[in-house]
Protein backbone atom coordinates (compact mmCIF):
# COMPACT_ATOMS: atom_id res chain seq x y z
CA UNK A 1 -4.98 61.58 9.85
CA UNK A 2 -1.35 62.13 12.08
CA UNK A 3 -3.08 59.25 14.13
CA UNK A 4 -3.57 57.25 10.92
CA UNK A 5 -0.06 57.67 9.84
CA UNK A 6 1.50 56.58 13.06
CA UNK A 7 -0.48 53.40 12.81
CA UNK A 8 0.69 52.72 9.09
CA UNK A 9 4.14 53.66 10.33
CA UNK A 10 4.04 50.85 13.54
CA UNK A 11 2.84 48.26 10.77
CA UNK A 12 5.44 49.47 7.50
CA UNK A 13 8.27 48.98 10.37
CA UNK A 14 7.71 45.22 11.60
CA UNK A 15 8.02 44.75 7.26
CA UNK A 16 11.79 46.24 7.42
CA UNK A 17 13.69 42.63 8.59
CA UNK A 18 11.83 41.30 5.39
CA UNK A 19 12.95 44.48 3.38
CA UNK A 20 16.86 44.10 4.16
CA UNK A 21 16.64 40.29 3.34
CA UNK A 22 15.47 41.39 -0.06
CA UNK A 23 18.18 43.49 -0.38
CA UNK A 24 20.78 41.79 1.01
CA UNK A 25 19.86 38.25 -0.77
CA UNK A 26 19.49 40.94 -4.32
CA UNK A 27 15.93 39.32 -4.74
CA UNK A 28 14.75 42.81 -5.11
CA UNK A 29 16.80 46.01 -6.41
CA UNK A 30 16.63 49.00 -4.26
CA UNK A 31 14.16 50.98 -6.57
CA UNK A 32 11.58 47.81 -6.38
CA UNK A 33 11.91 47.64 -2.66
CA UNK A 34 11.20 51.89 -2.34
CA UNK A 35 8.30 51.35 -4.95
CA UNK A 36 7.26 48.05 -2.38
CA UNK A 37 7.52 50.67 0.14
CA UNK A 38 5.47 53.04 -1.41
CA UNK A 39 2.56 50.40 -2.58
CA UNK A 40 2.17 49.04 1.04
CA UNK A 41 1.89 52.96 2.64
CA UNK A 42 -0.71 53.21 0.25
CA UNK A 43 -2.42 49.71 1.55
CA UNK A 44 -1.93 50.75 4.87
CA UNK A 45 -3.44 54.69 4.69
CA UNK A 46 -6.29 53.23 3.25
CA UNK A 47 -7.33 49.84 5.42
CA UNK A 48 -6.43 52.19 8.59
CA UNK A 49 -8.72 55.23 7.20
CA UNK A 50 -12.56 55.55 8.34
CA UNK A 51 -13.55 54.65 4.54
CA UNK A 52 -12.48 51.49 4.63
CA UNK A 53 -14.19 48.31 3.38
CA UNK A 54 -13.38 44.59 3.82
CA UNK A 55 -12.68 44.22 0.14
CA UNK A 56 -9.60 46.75 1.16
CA UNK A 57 -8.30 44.16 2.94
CA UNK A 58 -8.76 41.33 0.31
CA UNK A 59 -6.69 43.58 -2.10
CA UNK A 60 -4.08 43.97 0.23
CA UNK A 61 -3.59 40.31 1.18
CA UNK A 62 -3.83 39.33 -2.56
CA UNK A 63 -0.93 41.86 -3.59
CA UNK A 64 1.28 40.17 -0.78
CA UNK A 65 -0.01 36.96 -2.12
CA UNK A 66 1.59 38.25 -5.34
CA UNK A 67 4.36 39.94 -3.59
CA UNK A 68 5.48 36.16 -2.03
CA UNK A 69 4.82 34.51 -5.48
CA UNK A 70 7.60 37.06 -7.29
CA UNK A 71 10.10 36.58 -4.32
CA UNK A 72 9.76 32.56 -4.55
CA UNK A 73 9.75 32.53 -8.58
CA UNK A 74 12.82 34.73 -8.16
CA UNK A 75 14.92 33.28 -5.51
CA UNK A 76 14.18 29.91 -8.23
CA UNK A 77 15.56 31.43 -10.58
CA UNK A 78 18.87 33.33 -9.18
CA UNK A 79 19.50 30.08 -6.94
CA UNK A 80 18.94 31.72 -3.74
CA UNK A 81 18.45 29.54 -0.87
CA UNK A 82 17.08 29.65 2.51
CA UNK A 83 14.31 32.40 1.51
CA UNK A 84 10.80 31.15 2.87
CA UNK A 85 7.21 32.25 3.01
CA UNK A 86 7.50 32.63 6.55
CA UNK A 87 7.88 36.50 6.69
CA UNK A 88 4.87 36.87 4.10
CA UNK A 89 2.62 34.49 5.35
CA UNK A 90 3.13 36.03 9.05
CA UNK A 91 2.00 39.31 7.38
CA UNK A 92 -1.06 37.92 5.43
CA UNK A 93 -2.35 36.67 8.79
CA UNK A 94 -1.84 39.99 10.29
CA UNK A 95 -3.33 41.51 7.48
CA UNK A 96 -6.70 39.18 8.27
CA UNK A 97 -6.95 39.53 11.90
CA UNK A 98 -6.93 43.19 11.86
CA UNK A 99 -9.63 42.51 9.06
CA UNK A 100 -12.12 41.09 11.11
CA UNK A 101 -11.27 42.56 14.04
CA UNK A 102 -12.14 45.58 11.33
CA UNK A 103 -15.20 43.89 10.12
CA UNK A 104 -16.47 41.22 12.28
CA UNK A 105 -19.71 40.80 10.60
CA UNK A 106 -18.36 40.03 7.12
CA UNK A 107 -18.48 36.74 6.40
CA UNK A 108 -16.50 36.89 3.36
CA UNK A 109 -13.26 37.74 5.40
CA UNK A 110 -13.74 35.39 7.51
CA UNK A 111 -14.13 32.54 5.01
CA UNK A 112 -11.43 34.17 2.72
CA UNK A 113 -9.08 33.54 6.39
CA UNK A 114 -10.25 30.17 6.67
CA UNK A 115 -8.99 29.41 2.91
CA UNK A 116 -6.05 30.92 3.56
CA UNK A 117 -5.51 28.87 6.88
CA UNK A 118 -6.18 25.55 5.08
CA UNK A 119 -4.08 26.54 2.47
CA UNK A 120 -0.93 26.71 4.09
CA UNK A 121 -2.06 24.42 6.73
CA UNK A 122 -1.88 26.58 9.83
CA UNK A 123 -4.58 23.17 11.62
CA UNK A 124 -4.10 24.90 14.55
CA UNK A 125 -4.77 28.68 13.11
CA UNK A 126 -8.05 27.21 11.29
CA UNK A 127 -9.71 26.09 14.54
CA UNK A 128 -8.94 29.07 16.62
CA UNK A 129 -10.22 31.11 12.99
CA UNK A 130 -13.10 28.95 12.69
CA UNK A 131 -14.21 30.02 16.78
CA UNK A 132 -14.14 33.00 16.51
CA UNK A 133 -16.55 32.92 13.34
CA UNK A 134 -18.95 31.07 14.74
CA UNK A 135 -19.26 33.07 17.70
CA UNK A 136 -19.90 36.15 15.39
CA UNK A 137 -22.12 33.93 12.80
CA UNK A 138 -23.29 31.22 14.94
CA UNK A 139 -26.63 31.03 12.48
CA UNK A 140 -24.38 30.83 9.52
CA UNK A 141 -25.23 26.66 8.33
CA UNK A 142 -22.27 27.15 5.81
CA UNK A 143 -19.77 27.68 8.83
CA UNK A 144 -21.07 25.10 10.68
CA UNK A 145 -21.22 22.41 7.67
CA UNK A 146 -17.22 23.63 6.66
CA UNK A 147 -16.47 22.97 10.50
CA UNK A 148 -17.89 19.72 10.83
CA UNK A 149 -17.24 18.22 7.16
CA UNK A 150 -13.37 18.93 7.99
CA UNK A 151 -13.86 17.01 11.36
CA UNK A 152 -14.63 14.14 9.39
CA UNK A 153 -12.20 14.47 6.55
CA UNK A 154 -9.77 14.01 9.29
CA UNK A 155 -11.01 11.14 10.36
CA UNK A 156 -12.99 12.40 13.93
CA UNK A 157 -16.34 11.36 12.67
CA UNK A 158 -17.30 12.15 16.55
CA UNK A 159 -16.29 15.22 16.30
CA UNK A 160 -17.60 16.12 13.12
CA UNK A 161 -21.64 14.94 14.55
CA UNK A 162 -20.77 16.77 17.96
CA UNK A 163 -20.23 20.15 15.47
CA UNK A 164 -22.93 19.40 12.81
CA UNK A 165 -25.55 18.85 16.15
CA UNK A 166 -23.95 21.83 18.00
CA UNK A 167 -24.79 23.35 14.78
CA UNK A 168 -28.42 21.92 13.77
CA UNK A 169 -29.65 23.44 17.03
CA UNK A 170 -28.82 27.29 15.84
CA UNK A 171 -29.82 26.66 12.44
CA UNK A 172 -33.14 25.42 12.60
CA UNK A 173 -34.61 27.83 9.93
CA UNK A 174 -33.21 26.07 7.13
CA UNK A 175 -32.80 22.44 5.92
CA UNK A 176 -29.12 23.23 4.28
CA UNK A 177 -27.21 22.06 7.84
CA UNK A 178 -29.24 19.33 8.29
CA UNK A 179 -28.93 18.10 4.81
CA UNK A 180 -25.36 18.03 4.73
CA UNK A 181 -25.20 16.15 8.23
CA UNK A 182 -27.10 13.59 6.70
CA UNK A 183 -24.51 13.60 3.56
CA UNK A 184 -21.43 13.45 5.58
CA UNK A 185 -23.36 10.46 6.92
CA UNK A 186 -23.99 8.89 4.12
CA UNK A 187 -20.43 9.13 3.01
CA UNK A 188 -19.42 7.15 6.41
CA UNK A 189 -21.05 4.70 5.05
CA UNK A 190 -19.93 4.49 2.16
CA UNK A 191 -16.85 4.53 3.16
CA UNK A 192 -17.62 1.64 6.11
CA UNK A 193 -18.71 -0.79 3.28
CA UNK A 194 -15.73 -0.30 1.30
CA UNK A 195 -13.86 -1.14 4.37
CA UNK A 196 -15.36 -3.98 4.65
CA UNK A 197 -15.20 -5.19 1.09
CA UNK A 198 -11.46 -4.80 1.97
CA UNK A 199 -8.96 -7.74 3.18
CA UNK A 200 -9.74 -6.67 6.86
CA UNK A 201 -13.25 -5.96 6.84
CA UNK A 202 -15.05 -4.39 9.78
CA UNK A 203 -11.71 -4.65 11.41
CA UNK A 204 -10.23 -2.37 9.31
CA UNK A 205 -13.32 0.18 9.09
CA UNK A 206 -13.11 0.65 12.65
CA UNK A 207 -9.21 1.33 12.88
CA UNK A 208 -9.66 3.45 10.04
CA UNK A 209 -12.34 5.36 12.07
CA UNK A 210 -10.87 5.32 15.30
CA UNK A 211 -7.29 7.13 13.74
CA UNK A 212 -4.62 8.08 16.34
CA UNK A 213 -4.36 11.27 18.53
CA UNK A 214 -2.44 13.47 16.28
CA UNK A 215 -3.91 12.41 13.23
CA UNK A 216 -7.17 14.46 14.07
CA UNK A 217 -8.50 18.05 13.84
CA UNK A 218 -9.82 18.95 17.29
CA UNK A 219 -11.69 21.47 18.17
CA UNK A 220 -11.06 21.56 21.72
CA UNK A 221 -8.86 21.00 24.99
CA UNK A 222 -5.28 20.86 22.96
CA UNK A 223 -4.53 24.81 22.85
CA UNK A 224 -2.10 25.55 25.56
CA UNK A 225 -1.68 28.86 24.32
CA UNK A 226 -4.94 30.06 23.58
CA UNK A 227 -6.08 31.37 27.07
CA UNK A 228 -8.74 33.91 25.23
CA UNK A 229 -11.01 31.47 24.33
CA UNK A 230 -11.20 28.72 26.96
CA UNK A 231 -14.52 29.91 28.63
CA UNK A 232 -17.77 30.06 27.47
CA UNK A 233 -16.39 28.01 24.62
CA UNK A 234 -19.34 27.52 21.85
CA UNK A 235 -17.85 24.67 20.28
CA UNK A 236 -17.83 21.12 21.77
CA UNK A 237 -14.93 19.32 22.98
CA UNK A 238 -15.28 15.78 21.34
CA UNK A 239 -12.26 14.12 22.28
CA UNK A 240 -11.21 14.71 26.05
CA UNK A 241 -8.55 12.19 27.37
CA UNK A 242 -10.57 9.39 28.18
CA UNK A 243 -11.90 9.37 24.93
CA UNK A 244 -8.34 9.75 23.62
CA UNK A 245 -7.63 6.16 25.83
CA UNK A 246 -10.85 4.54 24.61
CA UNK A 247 -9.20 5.44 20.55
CA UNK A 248 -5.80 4.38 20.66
CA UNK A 249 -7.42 0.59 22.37
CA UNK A 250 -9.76 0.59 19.53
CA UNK A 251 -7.00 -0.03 17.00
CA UNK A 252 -6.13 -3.44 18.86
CA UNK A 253 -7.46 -6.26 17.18
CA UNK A 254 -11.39 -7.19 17.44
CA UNK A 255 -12.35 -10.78 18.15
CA UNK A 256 -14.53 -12.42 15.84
CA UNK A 257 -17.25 -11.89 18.14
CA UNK A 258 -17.43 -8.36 18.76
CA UNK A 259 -16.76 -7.95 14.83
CA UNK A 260 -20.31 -9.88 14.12
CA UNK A 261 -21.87 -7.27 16.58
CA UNK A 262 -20.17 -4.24 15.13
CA UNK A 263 -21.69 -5.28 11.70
CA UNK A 264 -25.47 -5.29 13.31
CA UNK A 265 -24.85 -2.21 14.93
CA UNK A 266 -27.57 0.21 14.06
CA UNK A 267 -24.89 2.72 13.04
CA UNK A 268 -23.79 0.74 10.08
CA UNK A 269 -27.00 -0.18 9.01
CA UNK A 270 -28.18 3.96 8.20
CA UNK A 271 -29.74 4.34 12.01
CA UNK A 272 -28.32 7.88 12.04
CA UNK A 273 -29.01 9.41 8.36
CA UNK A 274 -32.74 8.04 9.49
CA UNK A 275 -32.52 10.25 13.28
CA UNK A 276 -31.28 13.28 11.50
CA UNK A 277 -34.41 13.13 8.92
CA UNK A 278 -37.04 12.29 12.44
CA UNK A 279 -35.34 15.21 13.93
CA UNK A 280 -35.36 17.89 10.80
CA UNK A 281 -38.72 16.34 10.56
CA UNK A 282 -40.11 18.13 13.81
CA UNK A 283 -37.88 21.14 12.76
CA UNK A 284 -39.95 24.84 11.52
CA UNK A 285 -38.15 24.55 8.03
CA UNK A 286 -39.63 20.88 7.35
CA UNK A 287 -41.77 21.07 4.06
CA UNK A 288 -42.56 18.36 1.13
CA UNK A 289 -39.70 20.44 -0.82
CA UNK A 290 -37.18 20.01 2.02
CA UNK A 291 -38.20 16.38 2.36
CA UNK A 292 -37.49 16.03 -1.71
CA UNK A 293 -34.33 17.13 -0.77
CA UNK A 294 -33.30 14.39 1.53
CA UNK A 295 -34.43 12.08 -0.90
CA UNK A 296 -32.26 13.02 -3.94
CA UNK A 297 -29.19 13.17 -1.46
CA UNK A 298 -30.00 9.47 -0.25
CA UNK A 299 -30.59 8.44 -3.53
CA UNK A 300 -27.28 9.84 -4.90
CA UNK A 301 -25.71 7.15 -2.36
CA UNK A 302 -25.81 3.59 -4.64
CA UNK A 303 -22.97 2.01 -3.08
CA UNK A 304 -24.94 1.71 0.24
CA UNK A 305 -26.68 -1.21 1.74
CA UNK A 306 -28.48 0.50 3.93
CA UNK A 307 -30.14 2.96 0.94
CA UNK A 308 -33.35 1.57 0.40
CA UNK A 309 -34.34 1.33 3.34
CA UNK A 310 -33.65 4.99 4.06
CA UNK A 311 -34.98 5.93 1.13
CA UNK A 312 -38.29 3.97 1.93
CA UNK A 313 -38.49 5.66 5.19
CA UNK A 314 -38.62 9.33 3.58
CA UNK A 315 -40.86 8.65 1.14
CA UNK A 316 -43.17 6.78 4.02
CA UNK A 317 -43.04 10.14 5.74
CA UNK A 318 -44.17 11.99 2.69
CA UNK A 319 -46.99 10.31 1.92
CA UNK A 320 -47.71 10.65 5.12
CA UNK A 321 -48.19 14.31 5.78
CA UNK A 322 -47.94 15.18 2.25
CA UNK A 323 -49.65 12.71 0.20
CA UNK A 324 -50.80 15.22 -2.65
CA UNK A 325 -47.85 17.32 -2.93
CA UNK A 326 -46.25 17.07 -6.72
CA UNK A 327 -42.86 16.40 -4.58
CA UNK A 328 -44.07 13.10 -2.66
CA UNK A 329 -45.75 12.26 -6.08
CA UNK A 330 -42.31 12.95 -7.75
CA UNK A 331 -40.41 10.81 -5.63
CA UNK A 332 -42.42 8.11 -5.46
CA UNK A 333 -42.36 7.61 -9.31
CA UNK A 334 -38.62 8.20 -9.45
CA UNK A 335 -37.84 5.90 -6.55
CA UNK A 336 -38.13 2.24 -8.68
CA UNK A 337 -34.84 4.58 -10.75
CA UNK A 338 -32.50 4.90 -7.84
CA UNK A 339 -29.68 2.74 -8.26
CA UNK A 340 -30.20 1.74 -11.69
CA UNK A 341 -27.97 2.10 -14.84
CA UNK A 342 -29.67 3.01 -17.85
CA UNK A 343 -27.37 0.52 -19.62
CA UNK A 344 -28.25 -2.32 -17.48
CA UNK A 345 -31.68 -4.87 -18.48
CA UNK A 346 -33.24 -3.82 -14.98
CA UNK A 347 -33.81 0.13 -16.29
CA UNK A 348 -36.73 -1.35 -19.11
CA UNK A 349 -38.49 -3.09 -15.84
CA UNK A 350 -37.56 -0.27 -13.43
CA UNK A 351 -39.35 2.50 -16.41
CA UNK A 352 -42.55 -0.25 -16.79
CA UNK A 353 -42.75 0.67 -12.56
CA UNK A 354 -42.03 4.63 -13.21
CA UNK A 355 -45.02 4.90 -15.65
CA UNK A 356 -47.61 2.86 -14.09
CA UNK A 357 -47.00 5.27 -11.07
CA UNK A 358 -46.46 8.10 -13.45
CA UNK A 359 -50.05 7.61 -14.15
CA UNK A 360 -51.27 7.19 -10.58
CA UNK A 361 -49.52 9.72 -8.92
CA UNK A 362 -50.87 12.30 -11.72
CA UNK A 363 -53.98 11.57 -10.74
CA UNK A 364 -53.61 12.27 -6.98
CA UNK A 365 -51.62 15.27 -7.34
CA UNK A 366 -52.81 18.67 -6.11
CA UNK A 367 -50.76 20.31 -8.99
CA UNK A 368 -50.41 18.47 -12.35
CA UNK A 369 -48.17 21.12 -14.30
CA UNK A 370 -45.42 20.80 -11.29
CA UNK A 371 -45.50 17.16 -11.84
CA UNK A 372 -44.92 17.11 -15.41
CA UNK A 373 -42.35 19.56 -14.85
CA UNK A 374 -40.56 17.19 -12.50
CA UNK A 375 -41.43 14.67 -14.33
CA UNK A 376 -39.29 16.29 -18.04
CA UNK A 377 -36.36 17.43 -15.46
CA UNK A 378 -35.14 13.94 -14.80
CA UNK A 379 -36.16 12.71 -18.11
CA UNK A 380 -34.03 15.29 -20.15
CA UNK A 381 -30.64 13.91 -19.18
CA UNK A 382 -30.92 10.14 -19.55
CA UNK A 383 -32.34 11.42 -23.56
CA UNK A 384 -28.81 13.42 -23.61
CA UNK A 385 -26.52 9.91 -23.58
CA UNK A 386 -26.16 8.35 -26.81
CA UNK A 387 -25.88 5.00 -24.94
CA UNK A 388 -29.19 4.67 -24.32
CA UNK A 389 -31.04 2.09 -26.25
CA UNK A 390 -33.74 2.79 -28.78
CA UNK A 391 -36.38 1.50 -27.26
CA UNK A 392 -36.40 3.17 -24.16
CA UNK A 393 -35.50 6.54 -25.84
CA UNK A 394 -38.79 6.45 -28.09
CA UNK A 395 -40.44 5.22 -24.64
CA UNK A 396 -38.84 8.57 -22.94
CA UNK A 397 -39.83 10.56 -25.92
CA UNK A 398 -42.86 10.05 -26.05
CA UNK A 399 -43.36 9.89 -22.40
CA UNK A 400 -41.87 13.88 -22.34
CA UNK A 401 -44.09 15.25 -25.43
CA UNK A 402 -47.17 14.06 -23.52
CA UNK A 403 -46.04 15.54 -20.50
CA UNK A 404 -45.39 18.70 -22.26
CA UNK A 405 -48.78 18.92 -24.26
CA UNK A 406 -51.29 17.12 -22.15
């Protein structure tokens, strides 16, 4: 315990700078900062005792979260200036690397660190943070996905496949990683044919992609000061200088020629979502479920050209090596819906197609009551909007009692 106490004593003393600016800026009276005293002994006896938990730590950053919120509601209110969230935020992260340098293998710290990162945009921080955690968790999908979907929030859509493949090859076990590669994706392109719906087209999609050095997250070559984890580094370094060159020319102005070749480039017309299924395909996880999967993220994805034809490709794979399954049967009934509003005059031709395959595919499939079930789960929200017309509802109706008593 003396040992204990000495440790709590190191930490309470880099807190007493803070502790006189409270008292001499009056944000806090004397008996609040003794009682502040007193609350953060108590913290620090029991995070530094052999009983402690990680959720010991979560209690203690959130009453310093709390702590910070008082001091900045107060300084509003008696006028005080030049008071920041330095000090406090300084301690917080002190507070979370001794946390999972306490409890490496809890992955709840080490998201909880990662929020807290983002949230006061420490960019730097977060990548070093995010590192470390997948060196300790490097099986973890969720990590990986969180890594790479923030690569291409920011714009580094290289980065962002360099971490979601650097990822897809630990976590082969399950489809989650792979799915959300093949979302992040779709959502380039998406957001490629919007660009070029816009007043400078392709142009303008690739400047948008190709954003200056500075603008990115990188996980990589740009930490001078973090000597620790230069070697054996597990993640990739997408952007080394030469790439950094090849960016900043991109944003000149394309010629009308290499603009027509950008727009058949097998990129923009769904080449990768496609790779990523062909690869998951060949992966231990693959299953008719998992395959169901992929389609009902594709099909979420209207505003892309290059939908059907990825669409068509998954189901071609599932009838191939699972031609009975009540998934494949699902999805190929369902597929004449994607894309269409029930409001629109194409849904009465597109539910003609559904039940004429409705009753073929029930006929094929190896498990009838899973089919019907399917079947009712996609049929029980279109019944729920009271814009649908009558027609079609008593078709649906009808359609869902027969599925339920057959």
């Amino acid at each position: 315990m003396a040992n204990v106490a000495e440790k709590a004593r190191f930490h309470l003393e880099r807190a007493v700078p803070q502790l006189r600016e409270f008292e001499e800026k009056e944000i806090f009276s004397k008996d609040e900062i003794r009682t502040l005293v007193s609350k953060r002994t108590e913290f620090e006896h029991l995070v530094l005792g052999p009983g402690c938990k990680p959720h010991h730590f979560q209690s203690y950053v959130a009453w310093e979260l709390s702590l910070d919120k008082l001091r900045a509601k107060r300084c509003l209110r008696k006028k005080i200036k030049h008071s920041t969230s330095h000090a406090s935020n300084a301690r917080v992260f002190n507070i979370y690397e001794r946390a999972v340098f306490r409890h490496p293998g809890s992955l709840d710290l080490w998201t909880d660190y990662l929020d807290y990162a983002a949230r006061v945009k420490a960019t730097k921080r977060w990548r070093k943070i995010m590192t470390r955690a997948l060196r300790m968790h490097p099986i973890n999908a969720g990590l990986w996905a969180r890594a790479g979907r923030r690569a291409a929030s920011d714009g580094d859509m290289e980065g962002a496949r360099g971490m979601f493949m650097r990822g897809c090859r630990f976590c082969n076990s399950t489809v989650d990683l792979w799915l959300e590669y093949a979302r992040v994706e779709m959502e380039w392109l998406a957001k490629m044919e919007r660009k070029k719906g816009g007043k400078k087209g392709l142009e303008g999609a690739r400047a948008e992609e190709t954003v200056e050095d500075g603008d990115v997250l990188r996980f990589g070559a740009d930490d001078s000061g973090d000597e620790e984890f230069e070697d054996n580094e597990i993640l990739p370094d997408p952007m080394a200088d030469e790439q950094n060159k090849k960016a900043k020319e991109a944003k000149k102005v394309f010629s009308d020629e290499a603009i027509k070749k950008l727009e058949k480039s097998p990129a923009l017309q769904g080449a990768i979502p496609k790779t990523v299924f062909d690869v998951a395909r060949k992966q231990p996880f693959f299953s008719a479920p998992a395959a169901e999967a992929f389609f009902d993220m594709f099909a979420t994805f209207t505003t892309v050209s290059a939908q059907p034809a990825i669409i068509q490709h998954v189901l071609d794979v599932m009838v191939e090596e699972y031609p009975r399954h009540p998934a494949t049967c699902g999805c190929v009934i369902r597929q004449p819906l994607v894309g269409v509003d029930v409001t629109t005059v194409d849904f009465p031709r597109a539910l003609r197609e559904i039940l004429a395959r409705l009753k073929t595919q029930t006929e094929m499939t190896e498990d009838k009551g899973k089919l019907a079930a399917k079947t009712v789960a996609w049929i029980k929200p279109i019944l729920k909007r009271n814009d649908l017309e009558e027609n079609v509802r008593t078709v649906l109706e009808h359609t869902r009692r027969k599925l339920n008593n057959p």
